[in-house]
N, C-alpha and C. Protein backbone atom coordinates (compact mmCIF):
# COMPACT_ATOMS: atom_id res chain seq x y z
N UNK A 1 15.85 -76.42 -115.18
CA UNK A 1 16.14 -77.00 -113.89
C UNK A 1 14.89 -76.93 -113.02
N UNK A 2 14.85 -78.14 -112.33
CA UNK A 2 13.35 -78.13 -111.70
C UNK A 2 13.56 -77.51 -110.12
N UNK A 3 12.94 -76.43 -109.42
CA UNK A 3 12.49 -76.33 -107.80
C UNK A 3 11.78 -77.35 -107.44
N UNK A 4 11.77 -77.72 -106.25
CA UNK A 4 11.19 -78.52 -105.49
C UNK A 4 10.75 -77.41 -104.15
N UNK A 5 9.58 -77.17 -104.26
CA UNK A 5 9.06 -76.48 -103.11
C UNK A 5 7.99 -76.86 -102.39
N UNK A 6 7.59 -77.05 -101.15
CA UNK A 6 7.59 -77.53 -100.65
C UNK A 6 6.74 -76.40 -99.21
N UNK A 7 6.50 -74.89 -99.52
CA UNK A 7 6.17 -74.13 -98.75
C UNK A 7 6.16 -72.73 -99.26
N UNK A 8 5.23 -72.09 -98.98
CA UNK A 8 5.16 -70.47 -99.58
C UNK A 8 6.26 -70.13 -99.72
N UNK A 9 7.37 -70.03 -98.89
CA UNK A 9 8.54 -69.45 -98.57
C UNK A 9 9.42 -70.09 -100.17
N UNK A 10 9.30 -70.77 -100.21
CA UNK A 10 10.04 -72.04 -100.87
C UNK A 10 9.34 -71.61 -102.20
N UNK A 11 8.43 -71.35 -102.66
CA UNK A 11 7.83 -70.99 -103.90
C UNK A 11 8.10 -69.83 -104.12
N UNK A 12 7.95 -68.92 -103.50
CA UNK A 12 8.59 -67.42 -103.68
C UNK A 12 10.28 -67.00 -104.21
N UNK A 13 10.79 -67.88 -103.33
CA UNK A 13 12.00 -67.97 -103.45
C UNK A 13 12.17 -68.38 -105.32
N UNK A 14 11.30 -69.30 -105.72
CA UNK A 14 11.65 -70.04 -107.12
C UNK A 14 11.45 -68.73 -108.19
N UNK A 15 10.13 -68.20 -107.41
CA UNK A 15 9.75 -67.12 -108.26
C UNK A 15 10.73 -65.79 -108.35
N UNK A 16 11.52 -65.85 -107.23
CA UNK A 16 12.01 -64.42 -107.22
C UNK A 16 13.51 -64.65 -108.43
N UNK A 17 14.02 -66.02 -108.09
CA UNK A 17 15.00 -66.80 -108.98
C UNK A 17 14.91 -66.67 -110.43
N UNK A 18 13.25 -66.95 -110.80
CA UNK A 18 13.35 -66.98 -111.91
C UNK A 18 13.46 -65.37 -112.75
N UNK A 19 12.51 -64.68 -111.75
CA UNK A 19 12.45 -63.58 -112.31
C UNK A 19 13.58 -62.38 -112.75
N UNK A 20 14.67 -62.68 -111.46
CA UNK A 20 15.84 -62.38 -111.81
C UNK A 20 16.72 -62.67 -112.65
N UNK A 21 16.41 -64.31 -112.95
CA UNK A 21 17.05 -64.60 -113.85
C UNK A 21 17.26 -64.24 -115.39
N UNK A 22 15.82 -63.38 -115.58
CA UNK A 22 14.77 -62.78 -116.64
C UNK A 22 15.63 -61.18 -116.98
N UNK A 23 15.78 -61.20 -115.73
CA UNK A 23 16.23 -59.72 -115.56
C UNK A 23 14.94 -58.59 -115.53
N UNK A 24 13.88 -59.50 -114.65
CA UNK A 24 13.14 -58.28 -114.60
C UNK A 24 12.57 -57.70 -113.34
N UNK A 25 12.26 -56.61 -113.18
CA UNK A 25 12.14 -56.27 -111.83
C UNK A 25 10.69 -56.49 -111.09
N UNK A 26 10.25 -55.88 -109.74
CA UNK A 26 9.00 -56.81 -109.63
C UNK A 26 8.32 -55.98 -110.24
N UNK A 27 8.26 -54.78 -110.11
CA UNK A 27 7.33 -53.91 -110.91
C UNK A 27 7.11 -54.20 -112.52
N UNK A 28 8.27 -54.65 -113.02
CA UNK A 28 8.09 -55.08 -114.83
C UNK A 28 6.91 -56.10 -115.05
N UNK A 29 7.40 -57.47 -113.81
CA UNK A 29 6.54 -58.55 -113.39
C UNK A 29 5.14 -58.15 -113.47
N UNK A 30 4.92 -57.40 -112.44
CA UNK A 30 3.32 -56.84 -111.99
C UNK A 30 3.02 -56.06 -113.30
N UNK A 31 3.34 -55.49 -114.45
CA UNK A 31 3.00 -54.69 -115.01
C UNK A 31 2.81 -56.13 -116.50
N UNK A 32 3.31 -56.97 -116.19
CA UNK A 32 2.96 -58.13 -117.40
C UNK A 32 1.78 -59.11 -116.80
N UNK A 33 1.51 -59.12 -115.35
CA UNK A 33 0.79 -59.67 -114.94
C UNK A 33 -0.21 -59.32 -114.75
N UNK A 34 -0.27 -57.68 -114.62
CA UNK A 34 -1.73 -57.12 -114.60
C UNK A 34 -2.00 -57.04 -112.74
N UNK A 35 -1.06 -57.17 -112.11
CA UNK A 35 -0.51 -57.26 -110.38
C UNK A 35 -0.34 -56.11 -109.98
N UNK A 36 0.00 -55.51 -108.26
CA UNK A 36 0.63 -54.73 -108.23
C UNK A 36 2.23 -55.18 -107.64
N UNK A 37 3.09 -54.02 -107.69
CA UNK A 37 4.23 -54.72 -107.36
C UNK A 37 4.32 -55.30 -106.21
N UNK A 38 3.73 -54.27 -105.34
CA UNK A 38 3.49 -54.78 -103.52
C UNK A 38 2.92 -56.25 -103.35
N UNK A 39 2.08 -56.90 -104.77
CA UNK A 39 1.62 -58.19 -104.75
C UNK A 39 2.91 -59.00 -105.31
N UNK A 40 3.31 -58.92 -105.86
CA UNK A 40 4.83 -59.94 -106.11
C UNK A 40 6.04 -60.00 -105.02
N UNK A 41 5.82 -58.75 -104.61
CA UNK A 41 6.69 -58.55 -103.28
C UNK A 41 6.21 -59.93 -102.36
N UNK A 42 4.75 -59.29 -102.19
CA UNK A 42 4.29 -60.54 -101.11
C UNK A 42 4.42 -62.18 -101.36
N UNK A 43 4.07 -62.37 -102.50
CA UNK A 43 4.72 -63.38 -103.23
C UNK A 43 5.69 -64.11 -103.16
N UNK A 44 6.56 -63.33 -103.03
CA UNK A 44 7.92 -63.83 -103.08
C UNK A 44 8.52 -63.91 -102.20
N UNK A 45 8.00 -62.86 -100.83
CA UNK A 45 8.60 -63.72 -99.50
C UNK A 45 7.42 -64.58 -98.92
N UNK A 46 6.45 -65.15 -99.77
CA UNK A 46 5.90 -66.43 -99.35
C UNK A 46 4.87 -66.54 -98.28
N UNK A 47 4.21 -65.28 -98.59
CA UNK A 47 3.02 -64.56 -97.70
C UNK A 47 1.93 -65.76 -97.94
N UNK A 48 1.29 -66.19 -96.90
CA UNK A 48 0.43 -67.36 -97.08
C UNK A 48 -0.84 -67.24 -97.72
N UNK A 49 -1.45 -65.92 -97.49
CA UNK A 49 -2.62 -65.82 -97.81
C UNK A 49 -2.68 -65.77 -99.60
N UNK A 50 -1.35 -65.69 -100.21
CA UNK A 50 -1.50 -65.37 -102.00
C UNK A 50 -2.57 -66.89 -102.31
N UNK A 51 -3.50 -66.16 -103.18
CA UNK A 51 -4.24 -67.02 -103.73
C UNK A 51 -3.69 -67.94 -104.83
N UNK A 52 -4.03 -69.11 -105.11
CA UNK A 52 -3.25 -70.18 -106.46
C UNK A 52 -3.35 -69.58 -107.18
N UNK A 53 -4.45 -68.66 -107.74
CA UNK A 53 -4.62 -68.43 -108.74
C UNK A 53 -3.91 -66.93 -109.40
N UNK A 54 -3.52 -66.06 -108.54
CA UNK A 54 -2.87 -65.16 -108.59
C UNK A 54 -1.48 -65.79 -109.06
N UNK A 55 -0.29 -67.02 -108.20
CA UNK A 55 0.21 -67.61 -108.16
C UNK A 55 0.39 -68.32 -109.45
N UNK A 56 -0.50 -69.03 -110.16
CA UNK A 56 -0.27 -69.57 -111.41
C UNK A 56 -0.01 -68.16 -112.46
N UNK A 57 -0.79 -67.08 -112.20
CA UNK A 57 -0.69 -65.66 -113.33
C UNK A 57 0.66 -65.34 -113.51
N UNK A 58 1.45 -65.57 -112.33
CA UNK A 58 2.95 -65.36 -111.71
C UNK A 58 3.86 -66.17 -112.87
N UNK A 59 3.60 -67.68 -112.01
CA UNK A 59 4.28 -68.74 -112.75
C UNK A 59 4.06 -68.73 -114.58
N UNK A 60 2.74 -68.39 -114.98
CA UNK A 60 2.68 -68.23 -116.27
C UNK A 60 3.18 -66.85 -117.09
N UNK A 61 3.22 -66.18 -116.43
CA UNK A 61 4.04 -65.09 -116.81
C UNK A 61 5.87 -65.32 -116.89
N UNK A 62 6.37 -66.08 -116.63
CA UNK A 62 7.52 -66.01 -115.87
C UNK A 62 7.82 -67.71 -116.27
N UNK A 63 6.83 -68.06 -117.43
CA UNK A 63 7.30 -69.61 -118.55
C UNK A 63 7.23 -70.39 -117.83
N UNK A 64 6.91 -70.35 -116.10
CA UNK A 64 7.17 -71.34 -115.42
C UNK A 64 5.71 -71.94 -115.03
N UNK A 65 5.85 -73.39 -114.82
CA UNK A 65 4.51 -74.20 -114.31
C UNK A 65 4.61 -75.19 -113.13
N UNK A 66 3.78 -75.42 -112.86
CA UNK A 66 3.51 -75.64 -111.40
C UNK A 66 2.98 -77.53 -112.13
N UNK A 67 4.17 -77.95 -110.98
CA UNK A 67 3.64 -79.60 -111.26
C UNK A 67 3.35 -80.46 -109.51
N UNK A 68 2.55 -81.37 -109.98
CA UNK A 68 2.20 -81.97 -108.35
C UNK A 68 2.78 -83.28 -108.94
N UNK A 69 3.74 -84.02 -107.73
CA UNK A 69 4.14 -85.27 -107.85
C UNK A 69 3.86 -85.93 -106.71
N UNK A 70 3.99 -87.33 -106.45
CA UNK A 70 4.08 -88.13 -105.13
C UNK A 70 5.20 -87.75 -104.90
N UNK A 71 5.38 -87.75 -103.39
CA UNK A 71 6.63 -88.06 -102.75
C UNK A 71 7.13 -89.15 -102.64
N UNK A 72 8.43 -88.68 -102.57
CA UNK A 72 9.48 -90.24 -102.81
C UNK A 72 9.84 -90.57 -101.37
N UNK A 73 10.67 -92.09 -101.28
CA UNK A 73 10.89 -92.21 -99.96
C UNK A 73 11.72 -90.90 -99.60
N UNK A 74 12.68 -90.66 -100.31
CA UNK A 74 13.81 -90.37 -100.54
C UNK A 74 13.28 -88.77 -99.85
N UNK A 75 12.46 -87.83 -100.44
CA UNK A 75 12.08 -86.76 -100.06
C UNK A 75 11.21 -86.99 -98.87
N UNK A 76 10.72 -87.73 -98.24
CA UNK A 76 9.99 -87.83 -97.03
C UNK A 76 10.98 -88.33 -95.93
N UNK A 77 12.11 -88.99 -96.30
CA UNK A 77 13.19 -88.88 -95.60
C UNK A 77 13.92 -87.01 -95.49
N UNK A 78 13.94 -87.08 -96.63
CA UNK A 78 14.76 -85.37 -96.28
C UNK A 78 13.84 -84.10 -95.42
N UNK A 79 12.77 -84.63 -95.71
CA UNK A 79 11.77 -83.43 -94.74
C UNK A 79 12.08 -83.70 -93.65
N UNK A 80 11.30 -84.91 -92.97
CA UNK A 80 12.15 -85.31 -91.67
C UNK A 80 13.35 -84.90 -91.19
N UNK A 81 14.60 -84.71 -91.61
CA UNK A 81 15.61 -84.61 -91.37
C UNK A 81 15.53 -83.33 -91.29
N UNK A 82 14.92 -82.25 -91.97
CA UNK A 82 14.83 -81.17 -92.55
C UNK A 82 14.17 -80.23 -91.81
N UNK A 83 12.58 -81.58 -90.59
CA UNK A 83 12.09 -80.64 -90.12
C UNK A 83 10.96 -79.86 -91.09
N UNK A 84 10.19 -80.46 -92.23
CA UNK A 84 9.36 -79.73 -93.09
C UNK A 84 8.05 -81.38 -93.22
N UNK A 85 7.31 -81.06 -93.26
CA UNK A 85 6.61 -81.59 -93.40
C UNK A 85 4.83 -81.40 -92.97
N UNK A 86 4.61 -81.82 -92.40
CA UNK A 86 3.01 -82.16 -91.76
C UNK A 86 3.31 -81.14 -90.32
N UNK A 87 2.43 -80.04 -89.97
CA UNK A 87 2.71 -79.26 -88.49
C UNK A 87 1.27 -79.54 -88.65
């Protein structure tokens, strides 16, 4: 099933999803990632400053990958509505 994120907050959230879904804790995470846990923590409530590249170590740990698409009308309508977009 695909996330659609759209904001740190919003990526963290996918990550914390998946990881649970795994059944693993953040410390298990950080200890496959070579992280500390306090860094997945931050992570996952979508702390701005996490670097991509820390971020992809995450997602690749955790089977998951990071895709860039155009936006559709359809999703540039829902931001709007939503309030997410361009600040």
């Amino acid at each position: 099933m695909a996330n659609l994120a759209r904001s740190p907050e919003q990526i963290g959230n996918a990550i914390r999803r998946a990881r649970k879904k795994r059944g693993m804790s953040q410390a298990e995470l950080g200890e496959k990632t070579g992280l500390r846990q306090g860094t997945i923590s931050l992570i996952e409530k979508g702390h701005p400053a996490a670097k991509l590249e820390t971020i992809l170590t995450v997602l690749s740990a955790l089977d998951l990958e990071l895709r860039v698409n155009e936006r559709t009308r359809q999703t540039m309508l829902a931001d709007a509505l939503w309030g997410h977009g361009k600040k």
